[in-house]
Protein backbone atom coordinates (compact mmCIF):
# COMPACT_ATOMS: atom_id res chain seq x y z
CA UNK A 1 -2.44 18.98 -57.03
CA UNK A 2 -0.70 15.59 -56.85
CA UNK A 3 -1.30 13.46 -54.13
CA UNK A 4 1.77 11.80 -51.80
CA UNK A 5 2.27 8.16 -52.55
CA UNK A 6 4.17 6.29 -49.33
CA UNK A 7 6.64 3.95 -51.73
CA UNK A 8 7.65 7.25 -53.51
CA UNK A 9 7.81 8.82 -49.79
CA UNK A 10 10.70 6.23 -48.50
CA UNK A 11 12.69 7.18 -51.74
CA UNK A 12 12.32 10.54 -50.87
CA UNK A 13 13.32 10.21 -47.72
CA UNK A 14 16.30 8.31 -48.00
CA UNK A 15 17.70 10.99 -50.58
CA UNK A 16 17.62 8.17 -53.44
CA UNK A 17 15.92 9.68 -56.78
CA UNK A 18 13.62 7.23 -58.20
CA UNK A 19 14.16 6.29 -62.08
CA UNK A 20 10.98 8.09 -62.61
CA UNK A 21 11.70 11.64 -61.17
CA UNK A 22 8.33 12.65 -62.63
CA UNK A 23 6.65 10.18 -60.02
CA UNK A 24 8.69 11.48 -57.55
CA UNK A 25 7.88 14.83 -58.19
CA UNK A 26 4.29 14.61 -58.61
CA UNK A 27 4.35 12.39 -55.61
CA UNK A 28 4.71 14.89 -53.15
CA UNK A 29 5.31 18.41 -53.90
CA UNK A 30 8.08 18.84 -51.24
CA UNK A 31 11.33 17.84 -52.53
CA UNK A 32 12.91 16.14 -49.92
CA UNK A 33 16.08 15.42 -51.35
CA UNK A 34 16.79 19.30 -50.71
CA UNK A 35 16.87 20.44 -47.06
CA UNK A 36 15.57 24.04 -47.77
CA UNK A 37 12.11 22.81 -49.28
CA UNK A 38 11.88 20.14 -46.40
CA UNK A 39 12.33 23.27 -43.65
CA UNK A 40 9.33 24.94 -45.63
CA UNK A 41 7.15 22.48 -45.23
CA UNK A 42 8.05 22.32 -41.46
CA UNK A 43 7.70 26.08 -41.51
CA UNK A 44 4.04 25.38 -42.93
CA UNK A 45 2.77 22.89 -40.92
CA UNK A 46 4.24 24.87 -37.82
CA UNK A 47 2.38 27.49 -38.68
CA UNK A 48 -0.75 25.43 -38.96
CA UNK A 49 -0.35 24.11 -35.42
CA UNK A 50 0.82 27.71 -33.70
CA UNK A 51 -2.88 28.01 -34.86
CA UNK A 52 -4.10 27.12 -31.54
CA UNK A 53 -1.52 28.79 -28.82
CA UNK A 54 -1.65 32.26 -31.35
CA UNK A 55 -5.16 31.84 -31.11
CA UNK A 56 -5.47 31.64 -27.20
CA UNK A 57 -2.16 33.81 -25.91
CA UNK A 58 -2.56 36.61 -28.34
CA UNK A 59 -5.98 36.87 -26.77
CA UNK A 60 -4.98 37.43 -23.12
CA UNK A 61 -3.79 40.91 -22.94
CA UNK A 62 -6.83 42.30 -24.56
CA UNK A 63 -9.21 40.46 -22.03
CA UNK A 64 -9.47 43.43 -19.46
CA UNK A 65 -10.37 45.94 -22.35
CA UNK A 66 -12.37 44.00 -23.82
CA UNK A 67 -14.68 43.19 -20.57
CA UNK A 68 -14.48 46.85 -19.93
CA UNK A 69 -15.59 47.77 -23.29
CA UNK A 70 -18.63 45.28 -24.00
CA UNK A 71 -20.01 45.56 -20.25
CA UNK A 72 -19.33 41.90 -19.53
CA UNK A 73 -18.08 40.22 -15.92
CA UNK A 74 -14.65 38.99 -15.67
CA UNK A 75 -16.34 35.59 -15.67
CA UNK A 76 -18.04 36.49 -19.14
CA UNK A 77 -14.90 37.76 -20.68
CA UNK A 78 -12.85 34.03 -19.11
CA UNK A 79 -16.21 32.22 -21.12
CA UNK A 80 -15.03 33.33 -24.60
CA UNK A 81 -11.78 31.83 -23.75
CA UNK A 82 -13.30 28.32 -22.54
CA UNK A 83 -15.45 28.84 -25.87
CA UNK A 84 -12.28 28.99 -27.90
CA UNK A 85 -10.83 25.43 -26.19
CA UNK A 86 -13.77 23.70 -26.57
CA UNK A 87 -13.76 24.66 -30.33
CA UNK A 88 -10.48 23.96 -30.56
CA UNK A 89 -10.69 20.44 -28.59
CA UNK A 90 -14.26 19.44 -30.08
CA UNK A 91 -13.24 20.66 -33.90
CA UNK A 92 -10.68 18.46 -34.10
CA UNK A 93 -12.62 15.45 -33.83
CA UNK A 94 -14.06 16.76 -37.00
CA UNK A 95 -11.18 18.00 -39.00
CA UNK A 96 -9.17 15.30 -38.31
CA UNK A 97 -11.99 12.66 -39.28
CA UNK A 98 -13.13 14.32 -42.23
CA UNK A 99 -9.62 14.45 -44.11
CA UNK A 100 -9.56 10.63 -43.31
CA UNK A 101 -12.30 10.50 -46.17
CA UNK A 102 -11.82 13.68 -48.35
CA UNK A 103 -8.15 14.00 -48.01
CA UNK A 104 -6.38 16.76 -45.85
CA UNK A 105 -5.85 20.08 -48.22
CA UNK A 106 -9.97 20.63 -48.60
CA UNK A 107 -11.24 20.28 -44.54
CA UNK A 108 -8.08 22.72 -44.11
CA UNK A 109 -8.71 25.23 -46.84
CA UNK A 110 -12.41 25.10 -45.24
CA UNK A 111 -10.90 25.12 -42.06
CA UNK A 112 -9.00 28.23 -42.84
CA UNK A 113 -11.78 30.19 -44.69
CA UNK A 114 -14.13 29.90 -40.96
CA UNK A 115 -10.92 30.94 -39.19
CA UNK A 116 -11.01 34.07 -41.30
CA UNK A 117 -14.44 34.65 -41.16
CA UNK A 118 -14.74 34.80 -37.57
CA UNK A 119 -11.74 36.43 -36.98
CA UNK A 120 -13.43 39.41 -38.36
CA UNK A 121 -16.98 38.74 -36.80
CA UNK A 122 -14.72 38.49 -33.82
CA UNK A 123 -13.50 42.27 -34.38
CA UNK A 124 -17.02 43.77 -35.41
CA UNK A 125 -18.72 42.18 -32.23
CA UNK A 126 -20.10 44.23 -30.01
CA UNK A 127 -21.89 41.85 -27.56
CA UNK A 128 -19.94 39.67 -25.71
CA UNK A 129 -22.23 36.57 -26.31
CA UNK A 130 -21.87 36.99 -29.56
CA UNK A 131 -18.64 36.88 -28.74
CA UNK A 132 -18.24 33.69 -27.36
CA UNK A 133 -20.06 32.11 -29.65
CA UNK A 134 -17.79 33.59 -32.24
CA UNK A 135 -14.91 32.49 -30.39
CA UNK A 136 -16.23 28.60 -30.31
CA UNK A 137 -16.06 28.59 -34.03
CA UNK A 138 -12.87 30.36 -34.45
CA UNK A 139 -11.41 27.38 -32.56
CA UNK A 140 -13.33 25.22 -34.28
CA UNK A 141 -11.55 26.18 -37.14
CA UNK A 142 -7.78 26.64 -35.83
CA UNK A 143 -8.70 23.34 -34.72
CA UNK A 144 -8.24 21.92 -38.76
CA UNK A 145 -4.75 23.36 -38.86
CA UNK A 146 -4.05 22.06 -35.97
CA UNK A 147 -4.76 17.81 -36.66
CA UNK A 148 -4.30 18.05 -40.70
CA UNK A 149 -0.71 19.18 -39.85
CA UNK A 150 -0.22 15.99 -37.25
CA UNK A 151 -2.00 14.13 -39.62
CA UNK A 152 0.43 15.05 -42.71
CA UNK A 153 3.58 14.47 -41.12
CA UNK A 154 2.15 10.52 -40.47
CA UNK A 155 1.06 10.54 -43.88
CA UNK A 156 4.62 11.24 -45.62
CA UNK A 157 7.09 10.17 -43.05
CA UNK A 158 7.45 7.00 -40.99
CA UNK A 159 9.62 5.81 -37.74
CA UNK A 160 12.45 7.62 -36.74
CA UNK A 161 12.11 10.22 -39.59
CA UNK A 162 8.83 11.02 -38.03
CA UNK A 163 9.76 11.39 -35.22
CA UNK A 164 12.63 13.76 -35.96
CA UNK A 165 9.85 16.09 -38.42
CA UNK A 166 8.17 16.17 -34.85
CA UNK A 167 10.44 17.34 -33.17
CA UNK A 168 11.36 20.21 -35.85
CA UNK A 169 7.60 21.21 -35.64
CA UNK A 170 8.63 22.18 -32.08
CA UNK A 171 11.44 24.73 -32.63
CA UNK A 172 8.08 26.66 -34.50
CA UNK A 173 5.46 25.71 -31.67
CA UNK A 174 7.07 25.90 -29.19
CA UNK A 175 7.66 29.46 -29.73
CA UNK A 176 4.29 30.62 -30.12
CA UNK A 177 2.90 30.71 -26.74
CA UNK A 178 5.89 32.88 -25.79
CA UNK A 179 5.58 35.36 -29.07
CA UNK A 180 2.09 35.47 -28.62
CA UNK A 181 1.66 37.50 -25.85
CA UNK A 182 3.84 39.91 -26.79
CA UNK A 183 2.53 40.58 -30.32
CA UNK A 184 -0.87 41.11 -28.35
CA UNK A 185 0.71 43.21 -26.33
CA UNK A 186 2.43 45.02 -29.04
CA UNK A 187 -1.31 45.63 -31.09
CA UNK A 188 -2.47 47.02 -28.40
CA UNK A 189 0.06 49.73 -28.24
CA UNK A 190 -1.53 50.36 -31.89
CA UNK A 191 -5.20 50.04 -31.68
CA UNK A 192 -7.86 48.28 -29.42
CA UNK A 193 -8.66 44.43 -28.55
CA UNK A 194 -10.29 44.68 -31.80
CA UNK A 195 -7.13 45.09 -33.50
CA UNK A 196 -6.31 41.64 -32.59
CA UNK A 197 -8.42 39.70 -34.29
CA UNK A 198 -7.69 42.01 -37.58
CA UNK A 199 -3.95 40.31 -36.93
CA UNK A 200 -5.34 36.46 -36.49
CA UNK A 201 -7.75 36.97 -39.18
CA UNK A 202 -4.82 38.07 -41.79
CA UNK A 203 -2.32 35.58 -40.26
CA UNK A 204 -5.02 33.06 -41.50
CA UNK A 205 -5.23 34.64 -44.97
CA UNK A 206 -0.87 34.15 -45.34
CA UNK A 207 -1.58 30.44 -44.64
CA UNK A 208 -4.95 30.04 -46.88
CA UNK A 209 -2.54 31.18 -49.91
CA UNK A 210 0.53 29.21 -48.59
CA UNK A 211 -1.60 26.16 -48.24
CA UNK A 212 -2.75 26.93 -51.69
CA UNK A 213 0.34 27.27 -53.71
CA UNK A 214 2.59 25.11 -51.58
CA UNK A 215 1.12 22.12 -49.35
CA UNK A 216 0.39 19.32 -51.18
CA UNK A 217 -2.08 16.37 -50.40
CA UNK A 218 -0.59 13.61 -48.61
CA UNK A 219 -2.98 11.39 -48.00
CA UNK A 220 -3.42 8.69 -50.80
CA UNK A 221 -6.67 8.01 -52.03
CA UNK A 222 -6.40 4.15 -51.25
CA UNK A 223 -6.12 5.27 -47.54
CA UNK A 224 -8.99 7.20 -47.35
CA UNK A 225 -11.90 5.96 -45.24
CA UNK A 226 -15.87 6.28 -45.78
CA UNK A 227 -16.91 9.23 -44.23
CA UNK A 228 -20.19 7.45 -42.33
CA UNK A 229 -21.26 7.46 -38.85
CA UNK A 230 -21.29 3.68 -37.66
CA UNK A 231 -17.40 3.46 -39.59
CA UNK A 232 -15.94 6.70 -37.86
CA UNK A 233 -17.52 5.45 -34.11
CA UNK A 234 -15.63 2.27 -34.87
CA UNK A 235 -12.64 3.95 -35.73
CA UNK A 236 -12.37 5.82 -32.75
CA UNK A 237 -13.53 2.36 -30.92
CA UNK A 238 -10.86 1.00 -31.79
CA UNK A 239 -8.34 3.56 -31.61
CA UNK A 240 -9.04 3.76 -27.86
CA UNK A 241 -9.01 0.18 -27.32
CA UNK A 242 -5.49 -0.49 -28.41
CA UNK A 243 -3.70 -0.27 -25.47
CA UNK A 244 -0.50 1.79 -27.32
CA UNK A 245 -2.69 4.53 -28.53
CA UNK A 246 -4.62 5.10 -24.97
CA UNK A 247 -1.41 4.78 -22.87
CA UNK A 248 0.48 7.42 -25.01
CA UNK A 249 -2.44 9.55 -25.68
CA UNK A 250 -2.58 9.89 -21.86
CA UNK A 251 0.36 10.30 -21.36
CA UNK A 252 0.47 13.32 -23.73
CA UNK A 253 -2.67 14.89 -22.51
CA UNK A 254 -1.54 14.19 -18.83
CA UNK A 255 1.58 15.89 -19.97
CA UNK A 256 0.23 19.10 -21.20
CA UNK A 257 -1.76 19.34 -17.88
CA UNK A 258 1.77 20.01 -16.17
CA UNK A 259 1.78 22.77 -18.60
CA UNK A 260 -1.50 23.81 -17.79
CA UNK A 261 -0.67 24.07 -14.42
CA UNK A 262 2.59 26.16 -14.51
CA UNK A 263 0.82 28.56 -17.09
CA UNK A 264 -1.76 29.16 -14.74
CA UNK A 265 -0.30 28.95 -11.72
CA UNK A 266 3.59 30.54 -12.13
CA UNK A 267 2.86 33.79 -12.55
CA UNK A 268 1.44 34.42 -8.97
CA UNK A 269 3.52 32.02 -7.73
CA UNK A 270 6.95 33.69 -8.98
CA UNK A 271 5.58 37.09 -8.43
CA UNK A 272 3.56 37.41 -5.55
CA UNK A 273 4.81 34.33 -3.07
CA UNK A 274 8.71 34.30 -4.72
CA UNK A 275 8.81 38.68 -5.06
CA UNK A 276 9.95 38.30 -8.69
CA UNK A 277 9.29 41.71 -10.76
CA UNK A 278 7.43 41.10 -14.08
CA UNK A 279 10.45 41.76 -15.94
CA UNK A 280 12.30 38.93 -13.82
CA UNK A 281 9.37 36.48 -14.08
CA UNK A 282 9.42 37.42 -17.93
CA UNK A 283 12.69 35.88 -17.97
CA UNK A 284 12.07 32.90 -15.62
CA UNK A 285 9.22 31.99 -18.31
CA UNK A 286 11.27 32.30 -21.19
CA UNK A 287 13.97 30.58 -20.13
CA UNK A 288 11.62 27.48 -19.41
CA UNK A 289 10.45 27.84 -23.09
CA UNK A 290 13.43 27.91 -24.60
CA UNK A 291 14.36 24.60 -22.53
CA UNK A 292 10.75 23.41 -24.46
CA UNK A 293 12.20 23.68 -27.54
CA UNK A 294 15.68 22.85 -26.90
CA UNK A 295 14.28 19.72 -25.65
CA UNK A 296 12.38 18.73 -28.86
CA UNK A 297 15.92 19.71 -30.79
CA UNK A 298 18.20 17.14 -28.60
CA UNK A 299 15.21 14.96 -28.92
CA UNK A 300 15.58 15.04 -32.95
CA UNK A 301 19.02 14.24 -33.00
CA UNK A 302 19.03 11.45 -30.47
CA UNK A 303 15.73 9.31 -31.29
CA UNK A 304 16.93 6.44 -33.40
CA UNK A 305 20.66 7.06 -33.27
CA UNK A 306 20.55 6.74 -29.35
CA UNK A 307 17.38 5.42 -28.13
CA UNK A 308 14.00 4.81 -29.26
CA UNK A 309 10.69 6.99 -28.90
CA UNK A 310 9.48 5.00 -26.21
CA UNK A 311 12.97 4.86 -24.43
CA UNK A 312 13.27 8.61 -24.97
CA UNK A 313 9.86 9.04 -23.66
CA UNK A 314 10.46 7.03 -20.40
CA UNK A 315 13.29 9.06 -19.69
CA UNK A 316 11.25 12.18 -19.94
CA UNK A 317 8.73 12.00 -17.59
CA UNK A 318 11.48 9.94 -15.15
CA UNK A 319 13.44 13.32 -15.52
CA UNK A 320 9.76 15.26 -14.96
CA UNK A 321 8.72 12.96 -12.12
CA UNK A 322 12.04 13.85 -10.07
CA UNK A 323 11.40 17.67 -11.15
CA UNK A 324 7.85 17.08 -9.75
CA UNK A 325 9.25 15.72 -6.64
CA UNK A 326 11.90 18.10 -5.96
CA UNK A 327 9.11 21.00 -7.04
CA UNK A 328 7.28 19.76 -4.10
CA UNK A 329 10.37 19.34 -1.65
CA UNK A 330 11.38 22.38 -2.42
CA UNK A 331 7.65 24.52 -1.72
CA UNK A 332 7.47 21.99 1.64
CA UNK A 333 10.77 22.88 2.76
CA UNK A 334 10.68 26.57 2.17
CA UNK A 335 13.98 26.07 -0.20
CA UNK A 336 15.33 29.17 -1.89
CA UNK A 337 14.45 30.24 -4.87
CA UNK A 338 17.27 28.90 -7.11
CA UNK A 339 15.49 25.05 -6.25
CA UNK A 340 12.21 26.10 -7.75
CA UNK A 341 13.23 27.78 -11.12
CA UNK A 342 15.38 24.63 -11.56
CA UNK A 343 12.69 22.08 -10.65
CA UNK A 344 10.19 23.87 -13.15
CA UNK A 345 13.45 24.24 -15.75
CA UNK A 346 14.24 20.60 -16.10
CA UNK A 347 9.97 19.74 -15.84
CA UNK A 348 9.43 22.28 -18.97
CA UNK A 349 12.30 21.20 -21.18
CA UNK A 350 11.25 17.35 -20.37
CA UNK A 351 8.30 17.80 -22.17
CA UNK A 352 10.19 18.83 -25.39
CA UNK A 353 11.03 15.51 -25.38
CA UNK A 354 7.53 14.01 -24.46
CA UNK A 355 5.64 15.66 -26.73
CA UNK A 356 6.78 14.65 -30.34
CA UNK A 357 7.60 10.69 -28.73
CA UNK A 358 3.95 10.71 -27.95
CA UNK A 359 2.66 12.03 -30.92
CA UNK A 360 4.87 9.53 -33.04
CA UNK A 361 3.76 6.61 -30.72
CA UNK A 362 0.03 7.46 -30.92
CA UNK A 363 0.32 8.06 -34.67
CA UNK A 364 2.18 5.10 -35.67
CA UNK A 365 -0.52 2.57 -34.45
CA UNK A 366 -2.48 3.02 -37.57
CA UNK A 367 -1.52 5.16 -40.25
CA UNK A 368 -4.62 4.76 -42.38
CA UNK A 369 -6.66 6.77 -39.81
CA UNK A 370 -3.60 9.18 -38.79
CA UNK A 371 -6.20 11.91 -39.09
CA UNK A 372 -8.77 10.53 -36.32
CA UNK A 373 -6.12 9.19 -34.42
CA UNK A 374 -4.56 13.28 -34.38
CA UNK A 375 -8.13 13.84 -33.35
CA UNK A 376 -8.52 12.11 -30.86
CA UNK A 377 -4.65 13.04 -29.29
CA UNK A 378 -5.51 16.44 -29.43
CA UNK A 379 -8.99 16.43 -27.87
CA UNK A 380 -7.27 14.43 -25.12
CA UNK A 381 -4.55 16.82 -24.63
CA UNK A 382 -6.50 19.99 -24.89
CA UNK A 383 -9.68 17.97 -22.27
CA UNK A 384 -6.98 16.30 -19.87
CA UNK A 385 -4.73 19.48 -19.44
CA UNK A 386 -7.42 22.08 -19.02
CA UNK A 387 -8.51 20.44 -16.15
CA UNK A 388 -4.97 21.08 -14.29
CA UNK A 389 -5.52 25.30 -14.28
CA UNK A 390 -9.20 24.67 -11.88
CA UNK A 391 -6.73 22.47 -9.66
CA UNK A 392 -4.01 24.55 -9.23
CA UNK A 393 -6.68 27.24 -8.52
CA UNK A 394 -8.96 25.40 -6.04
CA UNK A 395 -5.76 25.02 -3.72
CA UNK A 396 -5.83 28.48 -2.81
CA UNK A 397 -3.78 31.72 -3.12
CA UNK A 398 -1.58 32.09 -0.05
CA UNK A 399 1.12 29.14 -0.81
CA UNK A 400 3.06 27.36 -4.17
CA UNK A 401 1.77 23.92 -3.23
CA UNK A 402 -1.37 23.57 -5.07
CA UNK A 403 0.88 24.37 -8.56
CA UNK A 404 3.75 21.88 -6.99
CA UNK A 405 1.20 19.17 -6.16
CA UNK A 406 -0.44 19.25 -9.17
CA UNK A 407 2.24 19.32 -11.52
CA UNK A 408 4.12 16.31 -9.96
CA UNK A 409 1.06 14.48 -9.50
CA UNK A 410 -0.15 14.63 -13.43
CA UNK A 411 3.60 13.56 -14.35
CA UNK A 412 3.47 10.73 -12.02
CA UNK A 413 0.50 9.76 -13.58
CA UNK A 414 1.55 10.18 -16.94
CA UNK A 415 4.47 8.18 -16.25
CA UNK A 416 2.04 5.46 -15.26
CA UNK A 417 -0.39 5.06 -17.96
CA UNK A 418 2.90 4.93 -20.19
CA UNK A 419 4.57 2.36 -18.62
CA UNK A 420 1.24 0.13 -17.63
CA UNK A 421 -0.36 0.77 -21.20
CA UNK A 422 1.36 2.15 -23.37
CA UNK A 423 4.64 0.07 -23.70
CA UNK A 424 2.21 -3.00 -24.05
CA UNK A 425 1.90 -2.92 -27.91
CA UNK A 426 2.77 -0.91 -30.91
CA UNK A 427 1.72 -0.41 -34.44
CA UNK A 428 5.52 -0.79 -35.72
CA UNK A 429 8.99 -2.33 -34.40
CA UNK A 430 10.81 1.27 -33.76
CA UNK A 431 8.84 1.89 -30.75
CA UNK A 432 8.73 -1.56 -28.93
CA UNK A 433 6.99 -2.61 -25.65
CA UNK A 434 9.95 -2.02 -23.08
C-alpha cells in the first residue's frame, strides 16, 4: 500500500485537490477532502487505542471467578493485571520505536497477530502463572495499537489539525473504560471469565482485517530511522532532554494519575463513606466520563480558533487544580455531597482537555521520531499514573482524604512541570512558550 507523503498531507488537509489527484490518492489512502472517510480513520485508530482500557476494564468483573476457578490468592489474580500494564507500558517502547524504522502498518499487524494469540492462550489457561505471563504479552501487544495510532495521527496531520484529530480520538476512548465493564459484565451473563478473552481475541481479529484493507502507511520512508541500539538510546536521550517534551510528558502522565486515583479510589469512597447505591454511583461515574469526552469535543473546536494547545492546557489543570482544592475542602469540611460529585465533575472533564494538548505538545517536538516520542508518552503515563491507585490505598479505608489528597496533589504537580518545563520551548510556533 502507498505510503503518506507530508506535502500531499497539507493539500489534503486544507480540502485543495492537488493537480495530480493520483499523488494525492496514493498519498494517503484516507481521502480527506470527504468528512465520512476522515471519521473512519478516527474510528480506526480509536479502536487501536481502546486497545488498552478494553484490555484492562473488560477484565475486572471476571477477576473473582477467575481466582476462584484456578485456585489463586486475590493477590495472584491482582498480578495478572499488573502483568498486563507492564506489557502495555514496557511494549510500547518497542512498538513505537520499531515503526520509526520499518514503518507503522507491519509492528501493528505483528502487534495484532500476538494480541490474538494470547487472547486465546489467555482463555485455554488453566494455571494462573501461566496466566500472568500470558497477560504480560497480551499487553505487550495492545501496546502496538496503542503508540502506532499516536504515532499516525503526527505522521499525517500537523498543528491545530492535530490537535483537533486528538481530540476526536477521544469521543472513541474515552468511552471505552466506561463500555468495558459492562460488556464484561454482559459475557459473563453468557459464559465464564474465559469467555472474555474469546471477545478481546475476536475484537483483535475485526481490527487485523480493518488495518489490512483500510489503514494506510503514514510514515514516509525518508523519515524512517535505523533501527540500532546506540541510535534509538540517543533518540530517547534526547527526547527527554528537551525541556517541551519532559514538561508535557509529565504533565500527561501526572495527569492520568488523577485518573488513577478516582478509578481506584471512588468507588468506596461514593459507596461506602458517601451511602451511594451501585446504581447511583453507576451514574456518578458516568456522568464524569461523559464530561471526559465532552471535554476533548469543546477542546476540538476551540484550539486554534480560541487559544492555543498550551493556553488550553494551562487552563485545564488551573480548572483541575481548583477542583483538587475544593475536593479537599470539601472531604476536610465534611461538605455535602453535591460539593464532591462537582469537584470530581469539573477534575474529570478537565482532563478531556489535557490529554490531546499534551499529546500534540509532546508529539510536535520532533516529528521524525513521532513513534518513540508516543513511546515514551505512554510509558510515562501508564508508569506515573499507576503509582496514584497504591497512594490512594496506603491512606487507609475509613475517610475520602487519601483519594482527595492525592488527586489535587498530582494536578498541582502537573501544573508545575508544565509551566516550569514545558512552556520553555517547542518544536513548532502553534504551541509557544507562554
Amino acid at each position: 500500500m502507498s505510503e503518506t507523503r507530508p506535502s500531499d498531507t497539507r493539500q489534503v488537509r486544507s480540502g485543495r485537490r492537488s493537480g495530480d489527484t493520483r499523488t494525492t490518492g496514493e498519498a494517503s489512502g484516507v481521502d480527506n477532502s470527504g468528512l465520512r472517510r476522515k471519521a473512519r480513520f478516527a474510528l480506526i485508530l480509536g479502536g487501536l487505542t481502546a486497545f488498552g482500557p478494553l484490555t484492562i476494564d473488560m477484565y475486572l468483573p471476571a477477576l473473582p471467578q477467575l481466582t476462584r476457578e484456578l485456585e489463586a490468592t486475590s493477590a495472584q489474580g491482582q498480578l495478572t493485571l499488573t502483568a498486563v500494564l507492564l506489557g502495555l507500558a514496557f511494549g510500547q517502547l518497542v512498538a513505537g520505536t520499531v515503526s520509526d524504522a520499518v514503518g507503522r502498518r507491519g509492528p501493528l499487524l505483528v502487534g495484532l497477530a500476538l494480541y490474538f494469540t494470547t487472547s486465546v492462550l489467555c482463555a485455554l489457561s488453566g494455571d494462573v502463572y501461566a496466566l500472568t505471563a500470558l497477560r504480560f504479552l497480551q499487553g505487550f501487544g495492545a501496546a502496538a495499537g496503542m503508540v502506532i495510532a499516536r504515532a499516525s495521527v503526527r505522521d499525517l496531520y500537523s498543528g491545530v489539525e492535530a490537535s483537533r484529530f486528538f481530540s476526536s480520538l477521544m469521543l472513541v476512548t474515552g468511552l471505552a473504560p466506561i463500555l468495558a465493564p459492562v460488556i464484561g459484565g454482559q459475557v459473563l451473563n453468557h459464559t465464564d471469565w474465559r469467555g472474555v478473552f474469546v471477545v478481546l481475541a475476536a475484537f483483535s481479529v475485526v481490527l487485523f482485517l480493518v488495518t489490512v484493507l483500510a489503514l494506510p502507511e503514514t510514515k514516509p520512508r525518508r523519515w524512517r530511522q535505523p533501527l540500532r541500539a546506540g541510535s534509538t538510546a540517543r533518540t530517547f536521550a534526547g527526547l527527554l532532554a528537551s525541556p517541551a517534551f519532559l514538561g508535557n510528558a509529565l504533565a500527561a502522565g501526572l495527569a492520568m494519575a488523577a485518573m488513577f486515583a478516582y478509578i481506584s479510589g471512588s468507588s468506596y469512597v461514593l459507596q461506602d463513606i458517601y451511602g451511594l447505591s451501585p446504581q447511583a454511583y453507576g451514574l456518578a461515574f458516568g456522568s464524569n466520563a461523559v464530561g471526559l469526552v465532552a471535554g476533548g469535543q469543546v477542546n476540538a473546536r476551540l484550539v486554534g480558533r480560541i487559544a492555543t494547545e498550551s493556553q488550553l492546557l494551562l487552563c485545564a489543570l488551573s480548572a483541575a487544580v481548583v477542583a483538587g482544592l475544593l475536593l479537599v475542602v470539601t472531604v476536610v469540611a465534611g461538605l455535602p455531597l453535591p460539593f464532591l460529585l462537582v469537584a470530581l465533575f469539573v477534575m474529570i472533564s478537565s482532563l478531556g482537555f489535557v490529554m490531546p494538548n499534551t499529546t500534540m505538545l509532546v508529539l510536535a517536538e520532533r516529528q521524525e521520531v513521532s513513534g518513540s516520542a508516543s513511546a515514551l508518552l505512554g510509558v510515562l503515563q501508564f508508569v506515573v499514573g499507576a503509582l496514584a491507585a497504591p497512594l490512594v490505598g496506603l491512606g487507609g479505608v475509613g475517610s475520602a482524604l487519601p483519594m482527595a489528597l492525592v488527586m489535587f496533589g498530582v494536578v498541582l504537580a502537573s501544573l508545575t512541570v508544565h509551566l516550569t518545563l514545558g512552556r520553555q520551548r517547542t518544536g513548532r510556533g502553534g504551541a509557544e512558550s507562554g
